[in-house]
PDB file of N, CA and C in Angstrom:
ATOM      1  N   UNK A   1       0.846  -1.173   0.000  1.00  0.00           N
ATOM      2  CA  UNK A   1       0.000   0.000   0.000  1.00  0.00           C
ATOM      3  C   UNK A   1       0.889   1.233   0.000  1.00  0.00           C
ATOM      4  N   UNK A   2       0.353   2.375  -0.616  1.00  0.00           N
ATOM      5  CA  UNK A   2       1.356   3.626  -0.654  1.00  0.00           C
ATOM      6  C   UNK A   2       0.537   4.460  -0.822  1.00  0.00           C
ATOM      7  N   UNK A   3       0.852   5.918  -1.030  1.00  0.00           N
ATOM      8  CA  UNK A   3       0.184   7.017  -1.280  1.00  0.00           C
ATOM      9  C   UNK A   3       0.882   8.191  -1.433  1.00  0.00           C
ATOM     10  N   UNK A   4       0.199   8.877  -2.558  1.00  0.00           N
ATOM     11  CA  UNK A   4       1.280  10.517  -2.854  1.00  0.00           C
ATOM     12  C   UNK A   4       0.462  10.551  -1.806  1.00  0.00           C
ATOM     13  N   UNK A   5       1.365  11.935  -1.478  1.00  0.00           N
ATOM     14  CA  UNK A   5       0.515  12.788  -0.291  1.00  0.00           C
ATOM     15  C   UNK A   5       1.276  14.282  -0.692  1.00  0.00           C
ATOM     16  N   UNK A   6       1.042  15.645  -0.804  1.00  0.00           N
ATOM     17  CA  UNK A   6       1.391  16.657  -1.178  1.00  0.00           C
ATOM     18  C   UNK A   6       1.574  17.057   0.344  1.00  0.00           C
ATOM     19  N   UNK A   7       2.748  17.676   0.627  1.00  0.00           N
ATOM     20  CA  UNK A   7       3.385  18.272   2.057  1.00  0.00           C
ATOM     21  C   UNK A   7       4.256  19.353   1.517  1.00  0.00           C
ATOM     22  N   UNK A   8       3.673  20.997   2.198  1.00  0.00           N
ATOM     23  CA  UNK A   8       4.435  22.113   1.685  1.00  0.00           C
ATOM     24  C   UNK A   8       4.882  22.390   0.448  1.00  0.00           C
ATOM     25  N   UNK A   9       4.175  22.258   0.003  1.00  0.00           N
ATOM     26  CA  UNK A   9       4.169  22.757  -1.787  1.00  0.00           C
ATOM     27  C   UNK A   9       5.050  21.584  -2.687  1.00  0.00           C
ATOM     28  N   UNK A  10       4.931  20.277  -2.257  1.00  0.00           N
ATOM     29  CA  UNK A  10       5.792  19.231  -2.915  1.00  0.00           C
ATOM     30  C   UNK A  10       5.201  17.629  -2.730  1.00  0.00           C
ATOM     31  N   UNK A  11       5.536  16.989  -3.197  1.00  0.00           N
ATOM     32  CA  UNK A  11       4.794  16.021  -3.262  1.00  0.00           C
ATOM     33  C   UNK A  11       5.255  14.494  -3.154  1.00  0.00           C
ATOM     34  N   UNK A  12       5.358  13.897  -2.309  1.00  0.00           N
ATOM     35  CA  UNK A  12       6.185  12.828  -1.709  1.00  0.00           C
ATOM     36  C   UNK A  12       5.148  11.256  -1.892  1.00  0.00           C
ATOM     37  N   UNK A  13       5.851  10.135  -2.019  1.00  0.00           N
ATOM     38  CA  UNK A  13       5.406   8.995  -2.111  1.00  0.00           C
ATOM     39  C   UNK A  13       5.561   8.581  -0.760  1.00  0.00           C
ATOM     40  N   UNK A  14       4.507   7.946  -0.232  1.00  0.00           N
ATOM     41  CA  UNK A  14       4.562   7.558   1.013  1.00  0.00           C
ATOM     42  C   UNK A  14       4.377   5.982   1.330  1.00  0.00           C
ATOM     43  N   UNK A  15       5.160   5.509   2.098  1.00  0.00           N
ATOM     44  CA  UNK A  15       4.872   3.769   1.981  1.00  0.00           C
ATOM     45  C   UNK A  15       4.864   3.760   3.501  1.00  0.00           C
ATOM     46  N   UNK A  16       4.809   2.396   3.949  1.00  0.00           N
ATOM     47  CA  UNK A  16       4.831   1.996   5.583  1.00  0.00           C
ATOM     48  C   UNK A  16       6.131   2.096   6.098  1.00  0.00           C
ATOM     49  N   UNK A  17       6.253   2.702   6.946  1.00  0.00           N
ATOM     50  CA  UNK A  17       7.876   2.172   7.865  1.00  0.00           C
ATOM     51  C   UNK A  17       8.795   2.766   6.801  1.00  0.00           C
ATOM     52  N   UNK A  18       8.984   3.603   5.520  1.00  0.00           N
ATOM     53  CA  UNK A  18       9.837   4.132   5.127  1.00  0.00           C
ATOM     54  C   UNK A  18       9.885   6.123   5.296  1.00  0.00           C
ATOM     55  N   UNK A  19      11.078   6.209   5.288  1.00  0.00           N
ATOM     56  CA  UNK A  19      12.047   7.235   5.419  1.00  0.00           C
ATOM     57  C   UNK A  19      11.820   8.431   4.292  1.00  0.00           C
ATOM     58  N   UNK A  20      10.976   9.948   4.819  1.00  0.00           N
ATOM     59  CA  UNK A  20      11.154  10.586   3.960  1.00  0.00           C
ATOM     60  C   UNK A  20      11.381  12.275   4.249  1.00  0.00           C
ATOM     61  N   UNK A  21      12.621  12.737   3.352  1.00  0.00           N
ATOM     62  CA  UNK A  21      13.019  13.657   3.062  1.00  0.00           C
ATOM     63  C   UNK A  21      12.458  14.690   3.516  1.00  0.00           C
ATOM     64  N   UNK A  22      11.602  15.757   3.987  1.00  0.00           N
ATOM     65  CA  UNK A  22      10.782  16.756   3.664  1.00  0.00           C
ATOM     66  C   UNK A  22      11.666  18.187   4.281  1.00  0.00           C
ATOM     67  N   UNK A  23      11.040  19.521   3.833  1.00  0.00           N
ATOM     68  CA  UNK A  23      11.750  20.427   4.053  1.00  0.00           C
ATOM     69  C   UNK A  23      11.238  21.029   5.615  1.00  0.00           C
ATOM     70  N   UNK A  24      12.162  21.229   6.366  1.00  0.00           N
ATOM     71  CA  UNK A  24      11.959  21.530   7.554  1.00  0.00           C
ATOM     72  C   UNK A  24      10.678  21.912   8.515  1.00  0.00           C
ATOM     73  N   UNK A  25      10.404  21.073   9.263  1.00  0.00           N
ATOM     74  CA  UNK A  25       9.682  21.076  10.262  1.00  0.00           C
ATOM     75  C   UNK A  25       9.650  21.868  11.875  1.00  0.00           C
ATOM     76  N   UNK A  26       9.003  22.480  12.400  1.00  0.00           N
ATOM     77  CA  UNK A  26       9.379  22.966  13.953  1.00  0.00           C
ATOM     78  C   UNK A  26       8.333  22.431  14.426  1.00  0.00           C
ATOM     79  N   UNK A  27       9.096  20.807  14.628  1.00  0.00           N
ATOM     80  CA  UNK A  27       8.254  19.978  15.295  1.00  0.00           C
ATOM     81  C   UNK A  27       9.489  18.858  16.088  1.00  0.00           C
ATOM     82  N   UNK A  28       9.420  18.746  17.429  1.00  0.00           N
ATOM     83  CA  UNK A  28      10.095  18.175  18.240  1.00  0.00           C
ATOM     84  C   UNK A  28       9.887  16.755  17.918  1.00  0.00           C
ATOM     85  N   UNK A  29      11.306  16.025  18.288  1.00  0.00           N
ATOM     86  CA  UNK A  29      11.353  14.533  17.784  1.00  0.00           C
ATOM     87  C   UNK A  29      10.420  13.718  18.554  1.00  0.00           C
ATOM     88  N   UNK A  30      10.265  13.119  17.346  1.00  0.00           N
ATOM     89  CA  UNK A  30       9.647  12.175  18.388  1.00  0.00           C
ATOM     90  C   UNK A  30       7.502  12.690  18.298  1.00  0.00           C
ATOM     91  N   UNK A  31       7.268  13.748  17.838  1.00  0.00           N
ATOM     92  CA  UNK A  31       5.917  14.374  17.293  1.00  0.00           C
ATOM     93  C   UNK A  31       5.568  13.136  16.133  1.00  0.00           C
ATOM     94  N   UNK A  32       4.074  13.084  16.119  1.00  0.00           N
ATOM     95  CA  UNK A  32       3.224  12.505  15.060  1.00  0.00           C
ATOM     96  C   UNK A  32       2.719  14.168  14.843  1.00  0.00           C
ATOM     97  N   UNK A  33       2.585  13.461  12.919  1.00  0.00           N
ATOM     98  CA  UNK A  33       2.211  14.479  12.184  1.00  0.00           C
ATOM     99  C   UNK A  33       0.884  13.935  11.175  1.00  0.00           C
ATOM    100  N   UNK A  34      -0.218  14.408  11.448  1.00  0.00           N
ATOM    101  CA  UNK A  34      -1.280  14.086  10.431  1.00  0.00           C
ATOM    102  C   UNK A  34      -1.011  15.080   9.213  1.00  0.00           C
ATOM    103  N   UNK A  35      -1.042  13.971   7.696  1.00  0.00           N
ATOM    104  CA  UNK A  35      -0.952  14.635   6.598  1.00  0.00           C
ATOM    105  C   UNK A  35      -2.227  13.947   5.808  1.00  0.00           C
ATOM    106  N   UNK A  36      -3.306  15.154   5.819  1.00  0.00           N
ATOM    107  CA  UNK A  36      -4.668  14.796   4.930  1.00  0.00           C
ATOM    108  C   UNK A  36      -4.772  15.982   3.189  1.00  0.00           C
ATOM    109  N   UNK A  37      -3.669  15.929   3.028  1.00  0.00           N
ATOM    110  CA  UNK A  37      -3.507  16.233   1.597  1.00  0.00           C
ATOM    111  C   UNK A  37      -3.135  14.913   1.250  1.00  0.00           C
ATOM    112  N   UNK A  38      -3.737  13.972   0.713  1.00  0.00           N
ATOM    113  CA  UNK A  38      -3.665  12.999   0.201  1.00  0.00           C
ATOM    114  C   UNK A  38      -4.249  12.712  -1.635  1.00  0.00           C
ATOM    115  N   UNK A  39      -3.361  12.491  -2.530  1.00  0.00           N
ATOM    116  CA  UNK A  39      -3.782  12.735  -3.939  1.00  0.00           C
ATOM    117  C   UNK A  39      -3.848  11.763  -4.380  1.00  0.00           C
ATOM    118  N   UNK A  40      -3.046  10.063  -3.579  1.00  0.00           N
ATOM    119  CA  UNK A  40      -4.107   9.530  -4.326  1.00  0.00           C
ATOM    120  C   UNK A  40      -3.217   7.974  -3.086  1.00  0.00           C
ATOM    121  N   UNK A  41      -4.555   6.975  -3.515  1.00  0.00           N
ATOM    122  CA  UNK A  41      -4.243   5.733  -2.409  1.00  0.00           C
ATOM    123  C   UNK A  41      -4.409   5.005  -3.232  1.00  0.00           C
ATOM    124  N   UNK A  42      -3.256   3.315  -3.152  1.00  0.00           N
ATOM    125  CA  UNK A  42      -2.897   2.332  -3.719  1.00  0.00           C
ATOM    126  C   UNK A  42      -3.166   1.227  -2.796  1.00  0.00           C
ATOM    127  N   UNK A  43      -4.053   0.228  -2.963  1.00  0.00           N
ATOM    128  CA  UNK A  43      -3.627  -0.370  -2.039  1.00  0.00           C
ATOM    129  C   UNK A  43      -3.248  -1.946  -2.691  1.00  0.00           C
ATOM    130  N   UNK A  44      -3.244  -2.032  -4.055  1.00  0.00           N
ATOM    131  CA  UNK A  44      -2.081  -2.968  -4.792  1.00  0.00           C
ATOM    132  C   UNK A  44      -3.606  -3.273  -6.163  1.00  0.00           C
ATOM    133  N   UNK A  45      -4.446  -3.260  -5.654  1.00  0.00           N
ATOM    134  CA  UNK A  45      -5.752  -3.589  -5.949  1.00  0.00           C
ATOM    135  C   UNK A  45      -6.421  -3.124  -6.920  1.00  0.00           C
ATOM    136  N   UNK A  46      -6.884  -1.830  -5.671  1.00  0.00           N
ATOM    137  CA  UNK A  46      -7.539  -0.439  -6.656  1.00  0.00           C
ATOM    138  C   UNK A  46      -6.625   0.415  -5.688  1.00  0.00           C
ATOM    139  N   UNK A  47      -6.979   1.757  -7.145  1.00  0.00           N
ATOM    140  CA  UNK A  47      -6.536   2.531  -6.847  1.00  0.00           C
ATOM    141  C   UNK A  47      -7.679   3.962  -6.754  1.00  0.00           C
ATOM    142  N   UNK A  48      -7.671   5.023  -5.718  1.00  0.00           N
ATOM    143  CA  UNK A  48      -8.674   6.148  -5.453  1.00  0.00           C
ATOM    144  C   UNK A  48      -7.474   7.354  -5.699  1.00  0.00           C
ATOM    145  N   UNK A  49      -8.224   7.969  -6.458  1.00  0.00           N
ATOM    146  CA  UNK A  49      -7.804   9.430  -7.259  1.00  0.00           C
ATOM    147  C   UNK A  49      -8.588  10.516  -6.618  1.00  0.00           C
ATOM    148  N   UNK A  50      -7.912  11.461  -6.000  1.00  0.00           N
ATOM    149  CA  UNK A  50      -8.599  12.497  -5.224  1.00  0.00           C
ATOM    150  C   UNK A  50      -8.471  13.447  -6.382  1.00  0.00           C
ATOM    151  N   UNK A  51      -9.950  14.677  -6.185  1.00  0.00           N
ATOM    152  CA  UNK A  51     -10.206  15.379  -6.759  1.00  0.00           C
ATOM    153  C   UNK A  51     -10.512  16.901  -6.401  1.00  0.00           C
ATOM    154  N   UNK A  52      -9.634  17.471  -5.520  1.00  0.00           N
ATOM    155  CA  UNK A  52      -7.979  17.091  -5.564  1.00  0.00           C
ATOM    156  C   UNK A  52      -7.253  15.886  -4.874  1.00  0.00           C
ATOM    157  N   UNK A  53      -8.120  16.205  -3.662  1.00  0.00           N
ATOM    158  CA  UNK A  53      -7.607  15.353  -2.658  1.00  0.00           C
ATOM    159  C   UNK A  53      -8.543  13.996  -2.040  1.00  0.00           C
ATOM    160  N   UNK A  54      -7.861  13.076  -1.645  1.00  0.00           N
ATOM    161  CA  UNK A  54      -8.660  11.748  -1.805  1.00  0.00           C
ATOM    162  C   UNK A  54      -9.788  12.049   0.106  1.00  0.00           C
ATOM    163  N   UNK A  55     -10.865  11.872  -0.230  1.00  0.00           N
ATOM    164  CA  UNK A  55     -12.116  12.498   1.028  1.00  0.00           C
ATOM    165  C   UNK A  55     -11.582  11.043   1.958  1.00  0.00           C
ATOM    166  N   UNK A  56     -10.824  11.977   3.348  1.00  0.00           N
ATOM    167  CA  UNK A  56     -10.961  10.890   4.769  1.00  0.00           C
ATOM    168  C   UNK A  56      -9.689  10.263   4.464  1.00  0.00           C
ATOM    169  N   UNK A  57      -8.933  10.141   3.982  1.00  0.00           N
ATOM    170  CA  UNK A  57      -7.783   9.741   3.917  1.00  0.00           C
ATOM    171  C   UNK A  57      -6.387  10.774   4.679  1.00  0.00           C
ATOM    172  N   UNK A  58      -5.691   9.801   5.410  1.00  0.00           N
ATOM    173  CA  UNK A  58      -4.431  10.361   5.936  1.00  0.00           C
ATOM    174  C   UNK A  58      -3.366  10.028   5.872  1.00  0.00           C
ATOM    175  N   UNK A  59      -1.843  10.309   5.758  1.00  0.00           N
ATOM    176  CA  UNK A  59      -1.251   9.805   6.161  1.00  0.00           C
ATOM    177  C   UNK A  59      -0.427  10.164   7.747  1.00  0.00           C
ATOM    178  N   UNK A  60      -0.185   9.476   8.348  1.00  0.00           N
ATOM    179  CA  UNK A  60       0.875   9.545   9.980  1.00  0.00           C
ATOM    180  C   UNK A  60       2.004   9.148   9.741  1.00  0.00           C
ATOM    181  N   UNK A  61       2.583  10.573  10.329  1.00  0.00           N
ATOM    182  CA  UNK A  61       4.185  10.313  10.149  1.00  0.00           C
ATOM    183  C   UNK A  61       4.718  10.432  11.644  1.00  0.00           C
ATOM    184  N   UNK A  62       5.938  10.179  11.873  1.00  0.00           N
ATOM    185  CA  UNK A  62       6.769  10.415  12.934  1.00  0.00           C
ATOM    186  C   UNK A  62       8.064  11.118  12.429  1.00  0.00           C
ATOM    187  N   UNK A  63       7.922  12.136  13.388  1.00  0.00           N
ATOM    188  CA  UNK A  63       9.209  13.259  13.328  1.00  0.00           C
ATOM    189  C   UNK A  63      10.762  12.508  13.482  1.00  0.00           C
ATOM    190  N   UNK A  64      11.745  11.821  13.068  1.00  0.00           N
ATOM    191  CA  UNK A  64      12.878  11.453  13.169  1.00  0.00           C
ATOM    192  C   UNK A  64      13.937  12.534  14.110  1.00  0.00           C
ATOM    193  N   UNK A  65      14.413  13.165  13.008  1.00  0.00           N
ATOM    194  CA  UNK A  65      15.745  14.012  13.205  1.00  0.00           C
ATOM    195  C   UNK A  65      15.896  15.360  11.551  1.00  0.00           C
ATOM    196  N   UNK A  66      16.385  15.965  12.094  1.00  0.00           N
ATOM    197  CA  UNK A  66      16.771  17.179  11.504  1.00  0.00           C
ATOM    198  C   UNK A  66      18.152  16.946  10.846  1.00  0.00           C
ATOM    199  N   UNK A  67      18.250  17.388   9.347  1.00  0.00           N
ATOM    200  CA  UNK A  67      19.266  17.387   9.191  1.00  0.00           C
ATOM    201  C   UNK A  67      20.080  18.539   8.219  1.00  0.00           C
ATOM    202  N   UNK A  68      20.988  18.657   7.717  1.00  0.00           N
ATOM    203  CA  UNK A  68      21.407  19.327   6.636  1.00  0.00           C
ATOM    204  C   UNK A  68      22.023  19.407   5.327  1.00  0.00           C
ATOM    205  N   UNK A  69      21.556  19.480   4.402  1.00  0.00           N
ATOM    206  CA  UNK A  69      22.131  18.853   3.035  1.00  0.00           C
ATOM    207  C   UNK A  69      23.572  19.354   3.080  1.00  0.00           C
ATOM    208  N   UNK A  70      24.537  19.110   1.719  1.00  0.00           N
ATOM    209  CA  UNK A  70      25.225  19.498   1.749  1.00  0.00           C
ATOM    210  C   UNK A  70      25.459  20.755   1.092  1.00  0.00           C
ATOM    211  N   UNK A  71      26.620  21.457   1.163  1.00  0.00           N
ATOM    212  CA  UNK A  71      26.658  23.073   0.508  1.00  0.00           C
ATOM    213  C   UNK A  71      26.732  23.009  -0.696  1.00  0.00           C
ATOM    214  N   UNK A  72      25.886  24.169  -1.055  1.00  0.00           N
ATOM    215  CA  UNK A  72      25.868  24.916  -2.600  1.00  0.00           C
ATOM    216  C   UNK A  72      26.283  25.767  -2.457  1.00  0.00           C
ATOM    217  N   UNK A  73      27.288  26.050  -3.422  1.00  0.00           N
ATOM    218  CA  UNK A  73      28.088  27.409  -3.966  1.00  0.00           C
ATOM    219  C   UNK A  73      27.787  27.760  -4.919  1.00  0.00           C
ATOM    220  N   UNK A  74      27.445  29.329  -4.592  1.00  0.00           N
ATOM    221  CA  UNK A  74      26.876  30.366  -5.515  1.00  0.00           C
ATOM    222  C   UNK A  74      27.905  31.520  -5.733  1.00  0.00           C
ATOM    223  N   UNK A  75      28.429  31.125  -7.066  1.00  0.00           N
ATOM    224  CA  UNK A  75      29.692  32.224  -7.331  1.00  0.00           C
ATOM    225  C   UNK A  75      29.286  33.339  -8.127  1.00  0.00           C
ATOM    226  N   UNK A  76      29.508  34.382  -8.129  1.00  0.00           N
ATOM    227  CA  UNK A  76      29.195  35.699  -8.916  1.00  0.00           C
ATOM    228  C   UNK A  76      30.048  36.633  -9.983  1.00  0.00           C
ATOM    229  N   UNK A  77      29.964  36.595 -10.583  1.00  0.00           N
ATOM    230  CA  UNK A  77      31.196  37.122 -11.586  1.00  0.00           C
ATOM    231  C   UNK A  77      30.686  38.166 -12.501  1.00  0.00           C
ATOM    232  N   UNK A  78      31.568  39.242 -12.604  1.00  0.00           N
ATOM    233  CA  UNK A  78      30.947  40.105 -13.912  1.00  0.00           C
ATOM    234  C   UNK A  78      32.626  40.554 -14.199  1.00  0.00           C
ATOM    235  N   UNK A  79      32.519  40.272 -15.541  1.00  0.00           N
ATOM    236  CA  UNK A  79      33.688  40.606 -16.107  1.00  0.00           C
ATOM    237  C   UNK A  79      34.332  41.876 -16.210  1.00  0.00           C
ATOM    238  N   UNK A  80      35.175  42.683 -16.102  1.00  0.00           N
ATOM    239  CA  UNK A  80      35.982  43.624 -16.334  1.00  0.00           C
ATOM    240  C   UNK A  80      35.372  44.549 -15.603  1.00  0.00           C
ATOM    241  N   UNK A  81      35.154  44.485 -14.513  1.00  0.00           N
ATOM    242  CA  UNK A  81      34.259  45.555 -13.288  1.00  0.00           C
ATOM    243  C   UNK A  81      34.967  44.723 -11.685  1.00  0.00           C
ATOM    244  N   UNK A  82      35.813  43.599 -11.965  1.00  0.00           N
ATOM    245  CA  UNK A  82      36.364  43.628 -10.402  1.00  0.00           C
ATOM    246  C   UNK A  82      35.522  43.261  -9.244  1.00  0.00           C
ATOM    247  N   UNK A  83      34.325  42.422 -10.164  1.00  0.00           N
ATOM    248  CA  UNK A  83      33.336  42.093  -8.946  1.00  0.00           C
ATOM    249  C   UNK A  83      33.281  40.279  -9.126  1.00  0.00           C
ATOM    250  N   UNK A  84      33.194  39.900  -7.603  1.00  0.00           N
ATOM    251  CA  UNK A  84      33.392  38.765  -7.494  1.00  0.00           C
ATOM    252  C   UNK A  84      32.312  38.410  -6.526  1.00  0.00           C
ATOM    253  N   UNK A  85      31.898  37.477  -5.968  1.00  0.00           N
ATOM    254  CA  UNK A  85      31.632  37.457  -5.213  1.00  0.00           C
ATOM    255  C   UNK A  85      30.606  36.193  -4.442  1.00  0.00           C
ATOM    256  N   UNK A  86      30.782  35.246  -3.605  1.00  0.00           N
ATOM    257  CA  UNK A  86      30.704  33.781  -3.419  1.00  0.00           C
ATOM    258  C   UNK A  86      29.480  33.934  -2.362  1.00  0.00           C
ATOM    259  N   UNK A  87      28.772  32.358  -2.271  1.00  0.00           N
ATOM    260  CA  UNK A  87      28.013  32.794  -1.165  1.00  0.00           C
ATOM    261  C   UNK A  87      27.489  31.334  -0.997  1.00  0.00           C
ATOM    262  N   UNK A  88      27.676  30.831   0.118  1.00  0.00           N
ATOM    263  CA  UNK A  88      26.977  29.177   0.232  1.00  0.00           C
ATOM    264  C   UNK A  88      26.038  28.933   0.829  1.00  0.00           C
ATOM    265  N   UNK A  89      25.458  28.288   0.684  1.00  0.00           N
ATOM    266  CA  UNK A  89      23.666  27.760   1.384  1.00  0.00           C
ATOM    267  C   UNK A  89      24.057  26.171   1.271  1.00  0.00           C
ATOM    268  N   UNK A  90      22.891  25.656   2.443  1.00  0.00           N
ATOM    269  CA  UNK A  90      22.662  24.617   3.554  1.00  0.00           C
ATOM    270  C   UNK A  90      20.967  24.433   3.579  1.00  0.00           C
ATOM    271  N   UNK A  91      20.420  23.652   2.916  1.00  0.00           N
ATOM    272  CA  UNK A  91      19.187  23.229   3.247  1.00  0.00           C
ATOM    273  C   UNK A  91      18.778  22.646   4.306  1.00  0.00           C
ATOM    274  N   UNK A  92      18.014  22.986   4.986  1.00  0.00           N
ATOM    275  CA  UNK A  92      17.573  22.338   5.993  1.00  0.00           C
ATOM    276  C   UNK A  92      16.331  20.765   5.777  1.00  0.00           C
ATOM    277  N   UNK A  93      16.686  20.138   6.116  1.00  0.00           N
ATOM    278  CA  UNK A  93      15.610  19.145   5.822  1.00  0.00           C
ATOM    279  C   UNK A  93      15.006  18.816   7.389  1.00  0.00           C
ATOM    280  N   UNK A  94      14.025  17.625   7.278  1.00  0.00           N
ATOM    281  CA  UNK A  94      13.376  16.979   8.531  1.00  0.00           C
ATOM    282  C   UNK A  94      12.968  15.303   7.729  1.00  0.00           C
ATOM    283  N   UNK A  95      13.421  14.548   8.674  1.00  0.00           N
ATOM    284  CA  UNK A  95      13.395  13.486   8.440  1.00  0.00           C
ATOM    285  C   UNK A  95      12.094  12.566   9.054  1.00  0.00           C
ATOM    286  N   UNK A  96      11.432  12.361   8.252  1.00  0.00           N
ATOM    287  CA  UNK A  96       9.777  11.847   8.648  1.00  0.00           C
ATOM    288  C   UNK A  96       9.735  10.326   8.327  1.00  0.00           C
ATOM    289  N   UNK A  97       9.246   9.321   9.554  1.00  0.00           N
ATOM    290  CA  UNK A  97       8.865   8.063   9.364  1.00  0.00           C
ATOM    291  C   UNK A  97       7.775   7.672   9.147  1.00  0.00           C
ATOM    292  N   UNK A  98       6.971   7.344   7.762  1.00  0.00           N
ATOM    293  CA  UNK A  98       5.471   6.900   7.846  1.00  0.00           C
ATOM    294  C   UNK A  98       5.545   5.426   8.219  1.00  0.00           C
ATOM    295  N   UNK A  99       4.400   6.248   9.839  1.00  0.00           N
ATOM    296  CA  UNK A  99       3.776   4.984  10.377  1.00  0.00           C
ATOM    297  C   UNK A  99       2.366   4.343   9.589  1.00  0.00           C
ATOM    298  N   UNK A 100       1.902   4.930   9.504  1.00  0.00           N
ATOM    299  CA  UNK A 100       0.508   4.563   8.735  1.00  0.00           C
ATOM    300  C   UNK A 100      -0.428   5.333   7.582  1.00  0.00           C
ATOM    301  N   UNK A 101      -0.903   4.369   6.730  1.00  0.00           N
ATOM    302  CA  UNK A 101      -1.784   5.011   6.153  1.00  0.00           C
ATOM    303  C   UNK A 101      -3.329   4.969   5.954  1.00  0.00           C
ATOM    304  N   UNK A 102      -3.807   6.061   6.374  1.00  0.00           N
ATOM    305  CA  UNK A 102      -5.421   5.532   6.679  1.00  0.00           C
ATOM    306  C   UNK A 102      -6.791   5.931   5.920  1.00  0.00           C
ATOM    307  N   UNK A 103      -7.002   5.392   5.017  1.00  0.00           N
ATOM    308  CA  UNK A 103      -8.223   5.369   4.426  1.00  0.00           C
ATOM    309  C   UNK A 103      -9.253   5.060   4.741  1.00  0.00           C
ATOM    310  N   UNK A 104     -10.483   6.186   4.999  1.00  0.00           N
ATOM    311  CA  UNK A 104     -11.841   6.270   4.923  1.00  0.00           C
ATOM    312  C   UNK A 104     -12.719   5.494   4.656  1.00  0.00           C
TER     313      UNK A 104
END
């Protein structure tokens, strides 16, 4: 069984007991998180297509750990003007365990 589920403007595949990516949370470890943007549920069988979103369906996650991607470098250059100029960024992620998925 699985399910997209749309979380903060993006849209993640969700299965049982697996590990997912999402962009930062201010939510203490160890928090359950109800996600009822649900777009669509599999359960190997049939499948329900929300219109947008599938009616009574959820998924439950558990808050893991926080983490940080690695750096991007953003270099700046303009030619024959002596301007340079660098700048790095660090994504923040949150690491979410789906415990369950629950259909209506």
């Amino acid at each position: 069984m699985y399910a997209l589920v749309e979380y903060k403007g993006k849209q993640y595949k969700a299965e049982k007991d697996v590990l997912i990516q999402v962009d930062k949370i201010d939510a203490e470890e160890g928090a359950t998180i109800d996600i009822d943007t649900v777009l669509l549920v599999s359960d190997g069988d049939s499948i329900s297509v929300g219109a947008p979103y599938v009616k009574g369906a959820k998924v439950r996650v558990v808050v893991e750990n926080s983490i940080r991607d690695k750096k991007v470098i953003v270099f700046k250059y303009k030619s024959k003007k002596d301007y340079h100029r660098t700048i790095g960024h660090r994504q923040q992620y949150t690491m979410v365990r789906v415990k369950e998925i629950v259909v209506a």
